[in-house]
C-alpha atoms as a PDB file:
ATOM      1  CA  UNK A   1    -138.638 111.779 -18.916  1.00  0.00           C
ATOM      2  CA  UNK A   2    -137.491 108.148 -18.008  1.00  0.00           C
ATOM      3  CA  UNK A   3    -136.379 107.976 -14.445  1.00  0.00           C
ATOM      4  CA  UNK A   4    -134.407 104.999 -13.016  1.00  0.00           C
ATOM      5  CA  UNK A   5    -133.356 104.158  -9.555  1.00  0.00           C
ATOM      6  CA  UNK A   6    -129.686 103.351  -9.767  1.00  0.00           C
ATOM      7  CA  UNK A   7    -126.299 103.167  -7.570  1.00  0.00           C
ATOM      8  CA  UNK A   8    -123.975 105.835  -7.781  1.00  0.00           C
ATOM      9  CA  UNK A   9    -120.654 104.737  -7.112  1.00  0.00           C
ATOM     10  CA  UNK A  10    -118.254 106.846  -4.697  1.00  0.00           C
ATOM     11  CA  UNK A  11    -115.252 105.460  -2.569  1.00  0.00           C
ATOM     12  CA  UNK A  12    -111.684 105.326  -3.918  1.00  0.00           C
ATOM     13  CA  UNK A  13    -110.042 102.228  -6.150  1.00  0.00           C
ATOM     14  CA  UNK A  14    -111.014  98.804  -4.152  1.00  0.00           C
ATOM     15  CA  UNK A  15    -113.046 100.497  -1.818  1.00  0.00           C
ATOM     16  CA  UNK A  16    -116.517 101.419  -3.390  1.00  0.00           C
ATOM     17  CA  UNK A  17    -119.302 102.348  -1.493  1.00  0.00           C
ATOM     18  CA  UNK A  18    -122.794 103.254  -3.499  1.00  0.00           C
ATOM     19  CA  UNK A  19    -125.552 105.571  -2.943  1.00  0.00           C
ATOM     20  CA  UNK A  20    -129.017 104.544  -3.975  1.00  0.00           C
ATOM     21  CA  UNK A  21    -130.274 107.407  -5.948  1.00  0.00           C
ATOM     22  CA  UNK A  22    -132.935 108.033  -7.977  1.00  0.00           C
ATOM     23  CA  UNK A  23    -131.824 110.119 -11.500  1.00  0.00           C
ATOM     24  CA  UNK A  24    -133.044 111.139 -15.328  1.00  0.00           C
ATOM     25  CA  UNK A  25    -131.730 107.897 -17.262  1.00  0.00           C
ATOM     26  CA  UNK A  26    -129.762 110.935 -19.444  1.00  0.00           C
ATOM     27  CA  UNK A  27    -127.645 111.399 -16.731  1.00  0.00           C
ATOM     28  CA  UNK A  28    -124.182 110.149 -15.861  1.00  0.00           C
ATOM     29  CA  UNK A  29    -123.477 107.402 -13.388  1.00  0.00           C
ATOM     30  CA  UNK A  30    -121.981 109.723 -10.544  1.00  0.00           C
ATOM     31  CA  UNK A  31    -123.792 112.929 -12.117  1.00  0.00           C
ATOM     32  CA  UNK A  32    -126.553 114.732 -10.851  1.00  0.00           C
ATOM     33  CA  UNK A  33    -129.457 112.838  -8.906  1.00  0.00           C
ATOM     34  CA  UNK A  34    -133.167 113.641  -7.813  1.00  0.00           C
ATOM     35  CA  UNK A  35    -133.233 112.039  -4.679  1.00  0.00           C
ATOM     36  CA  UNK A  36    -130.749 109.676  -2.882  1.00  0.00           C
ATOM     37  CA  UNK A  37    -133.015 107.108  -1.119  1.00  0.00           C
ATOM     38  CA  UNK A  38    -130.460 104.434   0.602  1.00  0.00           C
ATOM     39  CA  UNK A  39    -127.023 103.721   1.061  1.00  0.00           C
ATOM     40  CA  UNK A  40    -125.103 100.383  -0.338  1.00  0.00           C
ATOM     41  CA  UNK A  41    -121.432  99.299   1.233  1.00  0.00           C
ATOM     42  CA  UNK A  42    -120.528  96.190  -0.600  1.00  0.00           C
ATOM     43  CA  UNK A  43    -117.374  95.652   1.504  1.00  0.00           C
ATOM     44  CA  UNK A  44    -118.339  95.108   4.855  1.00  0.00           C
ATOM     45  CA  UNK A  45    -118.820  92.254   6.547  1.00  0.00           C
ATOM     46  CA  UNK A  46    -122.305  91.552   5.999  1.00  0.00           C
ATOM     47  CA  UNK A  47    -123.108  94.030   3.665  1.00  0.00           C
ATOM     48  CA  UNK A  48    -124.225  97.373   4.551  1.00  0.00           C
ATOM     49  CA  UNK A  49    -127.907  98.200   2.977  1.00  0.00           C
ATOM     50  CA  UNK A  50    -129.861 101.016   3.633  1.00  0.00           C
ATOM     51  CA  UNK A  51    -132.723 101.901   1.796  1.00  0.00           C
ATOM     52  CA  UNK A  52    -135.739 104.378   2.750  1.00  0.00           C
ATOM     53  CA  UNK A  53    -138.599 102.419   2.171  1.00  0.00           C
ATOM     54  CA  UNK A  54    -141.158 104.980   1.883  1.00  0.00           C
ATOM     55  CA  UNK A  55    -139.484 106.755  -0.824  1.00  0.00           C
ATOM     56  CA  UNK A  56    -138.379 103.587  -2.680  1.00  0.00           C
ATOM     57  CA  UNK A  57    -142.084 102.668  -2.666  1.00  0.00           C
ATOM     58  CA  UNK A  58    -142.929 106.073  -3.747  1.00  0.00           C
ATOM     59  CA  UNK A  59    -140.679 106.195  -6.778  1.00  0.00           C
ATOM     60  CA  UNK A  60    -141.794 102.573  -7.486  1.00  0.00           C
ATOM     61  CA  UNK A  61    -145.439 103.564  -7.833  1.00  0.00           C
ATOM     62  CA  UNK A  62    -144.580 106.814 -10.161  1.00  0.00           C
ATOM     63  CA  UNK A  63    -143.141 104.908 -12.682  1.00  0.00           C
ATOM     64  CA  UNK A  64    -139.510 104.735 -11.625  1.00  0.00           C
ATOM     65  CA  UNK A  65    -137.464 101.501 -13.126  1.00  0.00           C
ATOM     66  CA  UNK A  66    -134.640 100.009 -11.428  1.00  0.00           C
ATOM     67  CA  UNK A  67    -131.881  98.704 -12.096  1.00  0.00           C
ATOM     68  CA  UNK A  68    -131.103  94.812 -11.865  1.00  0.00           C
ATOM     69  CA  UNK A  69    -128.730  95.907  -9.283  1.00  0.00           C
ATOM     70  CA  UNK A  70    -131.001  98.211  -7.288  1.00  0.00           C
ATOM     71  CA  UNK A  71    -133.944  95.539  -8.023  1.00  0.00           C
ATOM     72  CA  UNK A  72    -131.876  92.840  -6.250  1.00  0.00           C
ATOM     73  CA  UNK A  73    -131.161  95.230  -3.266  1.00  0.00           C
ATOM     74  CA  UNK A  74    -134.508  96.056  -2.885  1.00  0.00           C
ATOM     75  CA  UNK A  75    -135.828  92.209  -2.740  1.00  0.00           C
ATOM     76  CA  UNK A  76    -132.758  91.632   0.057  1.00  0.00           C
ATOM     77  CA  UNK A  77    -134.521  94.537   2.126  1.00  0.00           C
ATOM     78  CA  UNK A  78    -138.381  93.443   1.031  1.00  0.00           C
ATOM     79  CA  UNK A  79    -139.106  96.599  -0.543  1.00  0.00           C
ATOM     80  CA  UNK A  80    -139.684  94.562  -4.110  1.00  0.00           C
ATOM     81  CA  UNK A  81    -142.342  91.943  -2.939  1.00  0.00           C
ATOM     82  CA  UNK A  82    -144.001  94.652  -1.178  1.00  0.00           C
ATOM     83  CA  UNK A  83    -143.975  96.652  -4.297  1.00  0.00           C
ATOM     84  CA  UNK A  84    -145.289  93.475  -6.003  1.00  0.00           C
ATOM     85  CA  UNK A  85    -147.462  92.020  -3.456  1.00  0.00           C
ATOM     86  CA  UNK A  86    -145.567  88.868  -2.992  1.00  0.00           C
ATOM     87  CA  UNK A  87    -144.919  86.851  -0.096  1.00  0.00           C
ATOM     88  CA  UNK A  88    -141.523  87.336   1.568  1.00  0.00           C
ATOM     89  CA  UNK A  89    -141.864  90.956   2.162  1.00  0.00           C
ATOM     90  CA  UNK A  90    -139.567  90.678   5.679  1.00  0.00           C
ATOM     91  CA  UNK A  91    -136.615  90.122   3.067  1.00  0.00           C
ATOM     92  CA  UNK A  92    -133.354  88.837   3.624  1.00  0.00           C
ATOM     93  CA  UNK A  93    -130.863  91.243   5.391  1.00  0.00           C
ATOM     94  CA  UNK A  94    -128.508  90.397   7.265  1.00  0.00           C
ATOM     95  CA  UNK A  95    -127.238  92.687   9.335  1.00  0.00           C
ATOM     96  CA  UNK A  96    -123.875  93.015  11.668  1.00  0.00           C
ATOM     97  CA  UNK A  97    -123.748  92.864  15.511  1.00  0.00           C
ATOM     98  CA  UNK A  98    -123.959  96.133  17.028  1.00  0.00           C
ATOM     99  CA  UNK A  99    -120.397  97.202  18.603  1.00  0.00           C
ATOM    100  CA  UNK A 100    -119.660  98.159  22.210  1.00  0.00           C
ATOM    101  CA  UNK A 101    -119.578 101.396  23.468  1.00  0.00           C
ATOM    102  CA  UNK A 102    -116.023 102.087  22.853  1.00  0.00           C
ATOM    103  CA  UNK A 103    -115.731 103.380  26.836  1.00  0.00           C
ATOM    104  CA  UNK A 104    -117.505 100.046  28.022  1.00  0.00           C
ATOM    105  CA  UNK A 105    -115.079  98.245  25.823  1.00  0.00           C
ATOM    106  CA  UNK A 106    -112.587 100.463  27.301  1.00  0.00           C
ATOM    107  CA  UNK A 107    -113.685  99.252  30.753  1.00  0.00           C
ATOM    108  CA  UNK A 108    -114.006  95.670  30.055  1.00  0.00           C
ATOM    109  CA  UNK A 109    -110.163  95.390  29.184  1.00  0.00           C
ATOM    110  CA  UNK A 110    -108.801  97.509  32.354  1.00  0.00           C
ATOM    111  CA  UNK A 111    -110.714  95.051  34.474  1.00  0.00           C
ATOM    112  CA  UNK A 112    -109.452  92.038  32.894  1.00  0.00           C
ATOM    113  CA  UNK A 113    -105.872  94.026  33.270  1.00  0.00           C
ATOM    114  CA  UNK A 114    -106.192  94.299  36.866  1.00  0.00           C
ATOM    115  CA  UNK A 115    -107.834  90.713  37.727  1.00  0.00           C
ATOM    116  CA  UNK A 116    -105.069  89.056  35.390  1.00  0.00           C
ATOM    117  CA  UNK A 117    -102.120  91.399  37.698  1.00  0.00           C
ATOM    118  CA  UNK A 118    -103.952  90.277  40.679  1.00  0.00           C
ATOM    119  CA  UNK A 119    -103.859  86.880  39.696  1.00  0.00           C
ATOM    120  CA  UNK A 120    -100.294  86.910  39.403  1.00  0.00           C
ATOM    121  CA  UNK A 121     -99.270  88.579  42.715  1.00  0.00           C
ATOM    122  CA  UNK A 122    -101.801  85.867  43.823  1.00  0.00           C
ATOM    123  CA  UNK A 123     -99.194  82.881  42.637  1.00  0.00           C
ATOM    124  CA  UNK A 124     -96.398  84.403  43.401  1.00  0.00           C
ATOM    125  CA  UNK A 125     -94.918  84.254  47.174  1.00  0.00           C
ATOM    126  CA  UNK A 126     -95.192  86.888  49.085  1.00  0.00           C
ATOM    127  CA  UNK A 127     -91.423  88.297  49.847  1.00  0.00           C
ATOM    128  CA  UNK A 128     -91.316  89.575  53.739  1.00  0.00           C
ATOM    129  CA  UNK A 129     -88.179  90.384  55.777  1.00  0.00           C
ATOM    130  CA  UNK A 130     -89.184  86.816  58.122  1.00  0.00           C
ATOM    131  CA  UNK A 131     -88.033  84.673  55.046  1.00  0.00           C
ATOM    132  CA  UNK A 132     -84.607  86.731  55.201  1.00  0.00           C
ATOM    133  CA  UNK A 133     -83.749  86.597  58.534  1.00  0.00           C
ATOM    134  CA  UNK A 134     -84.050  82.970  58.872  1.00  0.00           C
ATOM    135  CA  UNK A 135     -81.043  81.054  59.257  1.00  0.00           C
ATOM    136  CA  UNK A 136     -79.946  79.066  56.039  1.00  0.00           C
ATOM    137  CA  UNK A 137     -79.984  75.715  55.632  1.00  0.00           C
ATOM    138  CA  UNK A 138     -76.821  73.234  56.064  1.00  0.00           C
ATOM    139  CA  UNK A 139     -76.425  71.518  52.677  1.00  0.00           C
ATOM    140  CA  UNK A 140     -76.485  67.751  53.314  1.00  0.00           C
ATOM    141  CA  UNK A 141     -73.188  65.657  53.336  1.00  0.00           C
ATOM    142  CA  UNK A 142     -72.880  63.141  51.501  1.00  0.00           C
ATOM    143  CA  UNK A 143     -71.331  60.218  53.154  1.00  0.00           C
ATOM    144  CA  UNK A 144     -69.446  59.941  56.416  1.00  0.00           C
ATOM    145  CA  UNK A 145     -66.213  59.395  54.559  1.00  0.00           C
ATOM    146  CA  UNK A 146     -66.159  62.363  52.694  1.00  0.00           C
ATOM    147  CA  UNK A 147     -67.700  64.357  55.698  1.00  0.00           C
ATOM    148  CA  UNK A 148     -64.072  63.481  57.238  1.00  0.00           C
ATOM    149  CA  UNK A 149     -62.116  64.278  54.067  1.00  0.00           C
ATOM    150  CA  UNK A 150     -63.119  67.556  54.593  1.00  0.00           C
ATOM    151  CA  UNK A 151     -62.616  68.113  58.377  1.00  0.00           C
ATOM    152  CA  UNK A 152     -59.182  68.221  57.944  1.00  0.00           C
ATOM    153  CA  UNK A 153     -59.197  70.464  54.504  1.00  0.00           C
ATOM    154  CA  UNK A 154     -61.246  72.735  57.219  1.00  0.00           C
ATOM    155  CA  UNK A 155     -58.688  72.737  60.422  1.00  0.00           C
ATOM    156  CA  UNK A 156     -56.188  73.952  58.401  1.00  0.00           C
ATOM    157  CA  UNK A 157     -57.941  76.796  56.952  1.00  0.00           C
ATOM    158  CA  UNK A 158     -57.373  79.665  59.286  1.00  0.00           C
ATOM    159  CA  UNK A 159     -60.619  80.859  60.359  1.00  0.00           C
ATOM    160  CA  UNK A 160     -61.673  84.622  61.287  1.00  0.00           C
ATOM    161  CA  UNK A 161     -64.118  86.245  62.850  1.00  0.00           C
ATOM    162  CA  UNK A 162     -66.114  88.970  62.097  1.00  0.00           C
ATOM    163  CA  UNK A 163     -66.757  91.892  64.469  1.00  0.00           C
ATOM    164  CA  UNK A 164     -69.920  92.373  65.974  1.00  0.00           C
ATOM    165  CA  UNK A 165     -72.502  94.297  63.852  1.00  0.00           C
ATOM    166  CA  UNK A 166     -74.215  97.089  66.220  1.00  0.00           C
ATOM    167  CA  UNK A 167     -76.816  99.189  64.915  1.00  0.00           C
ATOM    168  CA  UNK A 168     -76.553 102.698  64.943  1.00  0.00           C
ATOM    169  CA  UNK A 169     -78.489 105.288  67.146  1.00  0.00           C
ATOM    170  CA  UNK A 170     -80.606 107.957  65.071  1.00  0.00           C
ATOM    171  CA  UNK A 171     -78.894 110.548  63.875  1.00  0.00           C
ATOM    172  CA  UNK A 172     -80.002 113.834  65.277  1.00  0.00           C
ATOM    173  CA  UNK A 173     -78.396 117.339  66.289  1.00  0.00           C
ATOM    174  CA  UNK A 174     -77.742 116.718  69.697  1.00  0.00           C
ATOM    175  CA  UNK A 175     -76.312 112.728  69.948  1.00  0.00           C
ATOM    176  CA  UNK A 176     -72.912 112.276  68.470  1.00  0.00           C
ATOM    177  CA  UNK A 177     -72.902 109.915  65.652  1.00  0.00           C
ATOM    178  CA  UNK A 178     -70.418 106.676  66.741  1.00  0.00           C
ATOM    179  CA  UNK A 179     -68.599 104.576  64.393  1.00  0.00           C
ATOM    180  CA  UNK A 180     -68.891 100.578  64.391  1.00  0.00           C
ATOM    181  CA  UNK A 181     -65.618  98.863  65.198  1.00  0.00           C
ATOM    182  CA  UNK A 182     -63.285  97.757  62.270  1.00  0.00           C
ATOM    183  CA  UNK A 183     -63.664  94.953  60.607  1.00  0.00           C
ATOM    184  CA  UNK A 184     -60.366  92.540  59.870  1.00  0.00           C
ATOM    185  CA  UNK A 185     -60.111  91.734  56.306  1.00  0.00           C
ATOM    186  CA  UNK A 186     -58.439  87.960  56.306  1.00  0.00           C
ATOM    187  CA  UNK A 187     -55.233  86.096  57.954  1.00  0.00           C
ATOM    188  CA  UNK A 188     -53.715  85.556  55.361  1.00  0.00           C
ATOM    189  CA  UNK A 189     -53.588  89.613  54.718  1.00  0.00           C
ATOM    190  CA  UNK A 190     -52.446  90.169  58.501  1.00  0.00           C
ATOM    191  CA  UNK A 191     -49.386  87.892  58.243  1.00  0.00           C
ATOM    192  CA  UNK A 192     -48.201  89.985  54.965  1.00  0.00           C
ATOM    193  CA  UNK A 193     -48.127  92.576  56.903  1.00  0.00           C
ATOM    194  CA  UNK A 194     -46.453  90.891  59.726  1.00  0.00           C
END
């Protein structure tokens, strides 16, 4: 019986992945196997190649062929020139950087979230009732000549005055609650009614 060591191909359309199996040269590509000795994802980013070097040695010795395919996997992972006795036998793999811990990921990006919010309240100013109870600015006049065009513009305005704010006491069962004195809404709405 002639065995070969071959990939059998699994996935979906555009997406293979292959298993590295060793099967009766009879046999179908995906059919039945002997032994599946490695694992072969062509799409990632490097390549994903697995292969159990004790049992691809094994096979090797017995007699097993492999493939062109298979034979160039095996000299990427070293398992060929080891086979062979050649030179070389740490191969060529290339393989990916290992991930973070998806909770220490997790972590990372909550602390940046709260140093970059930090940050922020950091340049901004900090709002306090001092800032509102200061008095406001006068705006700056211009020149002396129009500071007297509007003096008179201002005389004959009638002016009113507000009544005096008082705060009120707590409320509680036993004090009666008092009402602040009315406030006068403009002149010109008191001589209407006049």
């Amino acid at each position: 019986m002639a065995v070969k060591i071959r990939l059998k191909r699994l996935g979906k359309i555009r997406e293979p992945y292959y298993r590295i199996v060793v099967a009766d040269a009879r046999t179908k590509r995906d059919g039945r196997a002997i032994e599946e000795i490695g694992k072969y994802h062509p799409k990632l980013e490097p390549s994903l190649i697995q292969i159990d070097s004790e049992r691809a040695l094994y096979w090797l010795s017995v007699g097993a062929q492999p493939t062109e395919q298979v034979q160039h996997l095996l000299t990427i992972t070293g398992d060929w020139q080891k086979f062979k006795g050649l030179p070389g036998t740490e191969g060529t793999l290339r393989t990916a950087d290992t991930k973070a811990d998806k909770k220490d990921r997790y972590d990372e990006l909550v602390k940046e979230s709260f140093a970059t919010k930090e940050s922020k309240a950091a340049a901004k100013p900090a709002r306090s009732s001092a800032r509102k109870s200061e008095p406001k600015k006068a705006e700056p006049v211009e020149s002396p000549a129009a500071a007297a065009e509007e003096a008179p513009a201002a005389a004959s305005a009638p002016v009113t005055e507000a009544a005096p704010v008082t705060e009120a006491a707590p409320v509680t069962e036993a004090a009666p609650v008092t009402e602040a004195a009315p406030v006068t809404a403009s002149a010109p709405a008191e001589s209407a009614e006049a």
